[in-house]
Protein backbone atom coordinates (compact mmCIF):
# COMPACT_ATOMS: atom_id res chain seq x y z
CA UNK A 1 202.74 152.04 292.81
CA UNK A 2 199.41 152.06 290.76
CA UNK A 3 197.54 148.75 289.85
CA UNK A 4 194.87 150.10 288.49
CA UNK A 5 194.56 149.02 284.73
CA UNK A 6 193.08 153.16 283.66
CA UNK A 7 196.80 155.18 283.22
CA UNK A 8 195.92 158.88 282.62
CA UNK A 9 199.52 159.32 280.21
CA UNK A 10 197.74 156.93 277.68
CA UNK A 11 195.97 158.19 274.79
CA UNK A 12 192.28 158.05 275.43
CA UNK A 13 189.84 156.08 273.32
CA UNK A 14 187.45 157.68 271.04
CA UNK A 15 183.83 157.88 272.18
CA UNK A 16 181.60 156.51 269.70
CA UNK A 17 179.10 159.14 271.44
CA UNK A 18 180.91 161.69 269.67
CA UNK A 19 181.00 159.80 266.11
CA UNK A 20 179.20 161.88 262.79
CA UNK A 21 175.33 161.07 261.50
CA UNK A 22 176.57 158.90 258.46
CA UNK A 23 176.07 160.19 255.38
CA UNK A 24 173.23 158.35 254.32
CA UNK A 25 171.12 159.51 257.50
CA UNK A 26 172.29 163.20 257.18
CA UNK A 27 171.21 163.10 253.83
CA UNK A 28 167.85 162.07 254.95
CA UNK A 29 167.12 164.07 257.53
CA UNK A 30 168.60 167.69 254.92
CA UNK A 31 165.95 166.11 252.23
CA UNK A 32 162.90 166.28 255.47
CA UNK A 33 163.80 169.41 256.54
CA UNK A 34 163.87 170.91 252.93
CA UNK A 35 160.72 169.08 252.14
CA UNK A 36 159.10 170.83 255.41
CA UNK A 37 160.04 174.05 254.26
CA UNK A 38 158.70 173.79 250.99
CA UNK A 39 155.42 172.73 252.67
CA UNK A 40 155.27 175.94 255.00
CA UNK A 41 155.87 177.93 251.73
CA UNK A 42 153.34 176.46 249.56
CA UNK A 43 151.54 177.19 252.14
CA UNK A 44 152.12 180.31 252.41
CA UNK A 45 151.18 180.92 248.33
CA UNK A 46 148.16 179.33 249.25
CA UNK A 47 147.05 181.85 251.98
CA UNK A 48 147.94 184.65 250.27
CA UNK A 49 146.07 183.83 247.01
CA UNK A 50 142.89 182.92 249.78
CA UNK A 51 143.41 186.26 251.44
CA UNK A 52 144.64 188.63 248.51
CA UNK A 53 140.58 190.30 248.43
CA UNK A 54 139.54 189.89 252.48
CA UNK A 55 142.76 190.48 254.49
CA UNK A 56 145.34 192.27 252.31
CA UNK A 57 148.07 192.70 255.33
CA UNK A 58 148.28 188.70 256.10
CA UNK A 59 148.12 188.33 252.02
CA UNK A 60 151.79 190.66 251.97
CA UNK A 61 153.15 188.86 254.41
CA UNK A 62 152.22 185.61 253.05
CA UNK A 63 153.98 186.90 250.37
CA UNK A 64 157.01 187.63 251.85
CA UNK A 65 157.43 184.21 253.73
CA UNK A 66 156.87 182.79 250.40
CA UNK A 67 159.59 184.40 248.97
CA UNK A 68 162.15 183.93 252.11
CA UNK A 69 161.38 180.56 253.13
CA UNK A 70 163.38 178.74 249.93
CA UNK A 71 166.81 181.28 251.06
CA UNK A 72 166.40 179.80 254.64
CA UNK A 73 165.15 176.18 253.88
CA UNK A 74 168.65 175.87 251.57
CA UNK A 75 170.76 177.35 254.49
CA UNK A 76 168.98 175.11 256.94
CA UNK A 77 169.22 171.63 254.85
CA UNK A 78 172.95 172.44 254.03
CA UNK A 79 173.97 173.54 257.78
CA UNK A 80 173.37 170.18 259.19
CA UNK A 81 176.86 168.25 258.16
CA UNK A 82 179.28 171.02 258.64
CA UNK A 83 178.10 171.68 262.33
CA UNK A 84 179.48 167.98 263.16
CA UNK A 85 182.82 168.44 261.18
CA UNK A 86 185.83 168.62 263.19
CA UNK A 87 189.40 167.35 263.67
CA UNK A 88 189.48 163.99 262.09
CA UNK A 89 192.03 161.90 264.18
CA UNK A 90 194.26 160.20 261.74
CA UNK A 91 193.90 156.48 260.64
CA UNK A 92 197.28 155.25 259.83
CA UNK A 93 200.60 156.76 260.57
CA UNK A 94 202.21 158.26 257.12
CA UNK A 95 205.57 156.79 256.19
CA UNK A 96 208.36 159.66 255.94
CA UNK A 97 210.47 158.06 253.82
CA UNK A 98 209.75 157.76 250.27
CA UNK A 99 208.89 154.71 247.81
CA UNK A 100 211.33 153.31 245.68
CA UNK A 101 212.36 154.22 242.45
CA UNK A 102 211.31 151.92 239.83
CA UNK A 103 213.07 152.42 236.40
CA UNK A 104 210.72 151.13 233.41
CA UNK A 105 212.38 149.77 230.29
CA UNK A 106 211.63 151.11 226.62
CA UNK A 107 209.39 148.89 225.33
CA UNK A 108 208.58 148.32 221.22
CA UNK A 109 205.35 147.28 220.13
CA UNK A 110 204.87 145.67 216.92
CA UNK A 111 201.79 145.27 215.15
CA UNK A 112 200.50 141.77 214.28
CA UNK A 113 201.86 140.40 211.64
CA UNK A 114 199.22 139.92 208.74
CA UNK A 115 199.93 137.30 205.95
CA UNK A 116 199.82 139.41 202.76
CA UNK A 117 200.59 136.13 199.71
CA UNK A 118 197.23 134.37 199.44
């Protein structure tokens, strides 16, 4: 017989190692890494206005990271909670069998009644 307290037929525990970036913190870290992006594409507007006269080839592709950096900054800030999203083990157990009926009575409502004779 087994005395050790670990049975391997038991459900296991769930690791908080593998717990989800709350919300709040995912949002944070999306808004940084959109903000960063923006930065390397401003930039990017900057060096090619610099370079438009002296270096024409770093100008066009100045340009063109310019206009592709705002596609891939949107894909990158939005990737980050979907990547962590898997099967969600349930909370409570769901009760099979319905809820009672409850049958409501017809109620009449009135309005106030106003003294008209003064």
């Amino acid at each position: 017989m087994n005395t050790s307290p670990w049975r391997r037929d038991a459900a296991r525990a769930e690791s908080i190692t593998r717990a989800r970036t709350g919300l709040t913190r995912d949002l944070r870290g999306r808004q940084r890494r959109y903000l960063a992006a923006m930065l390397v594409r401003s930039a990017c507007v900057v060096v090619m206005a610099v370079t438009w006269n002296r270096w024409p080839a770093l100008a066009v592709c100045a340009l063109v990271g310019a206009g592709g950096i705002p596609y891939v900054a949107v894909v990158v800030a939005q990737a980050g909670w979907r990547q962590h999203r898997g099967a969600r083990p349930a909370l409570a157990r769901v009760n099979e069998e319905p809820a009672a009926r409850v049958v409501l009575e017809p109620t009449l409502i009135l309005p106030p009644e106003h003294n008209t004779a003064d």
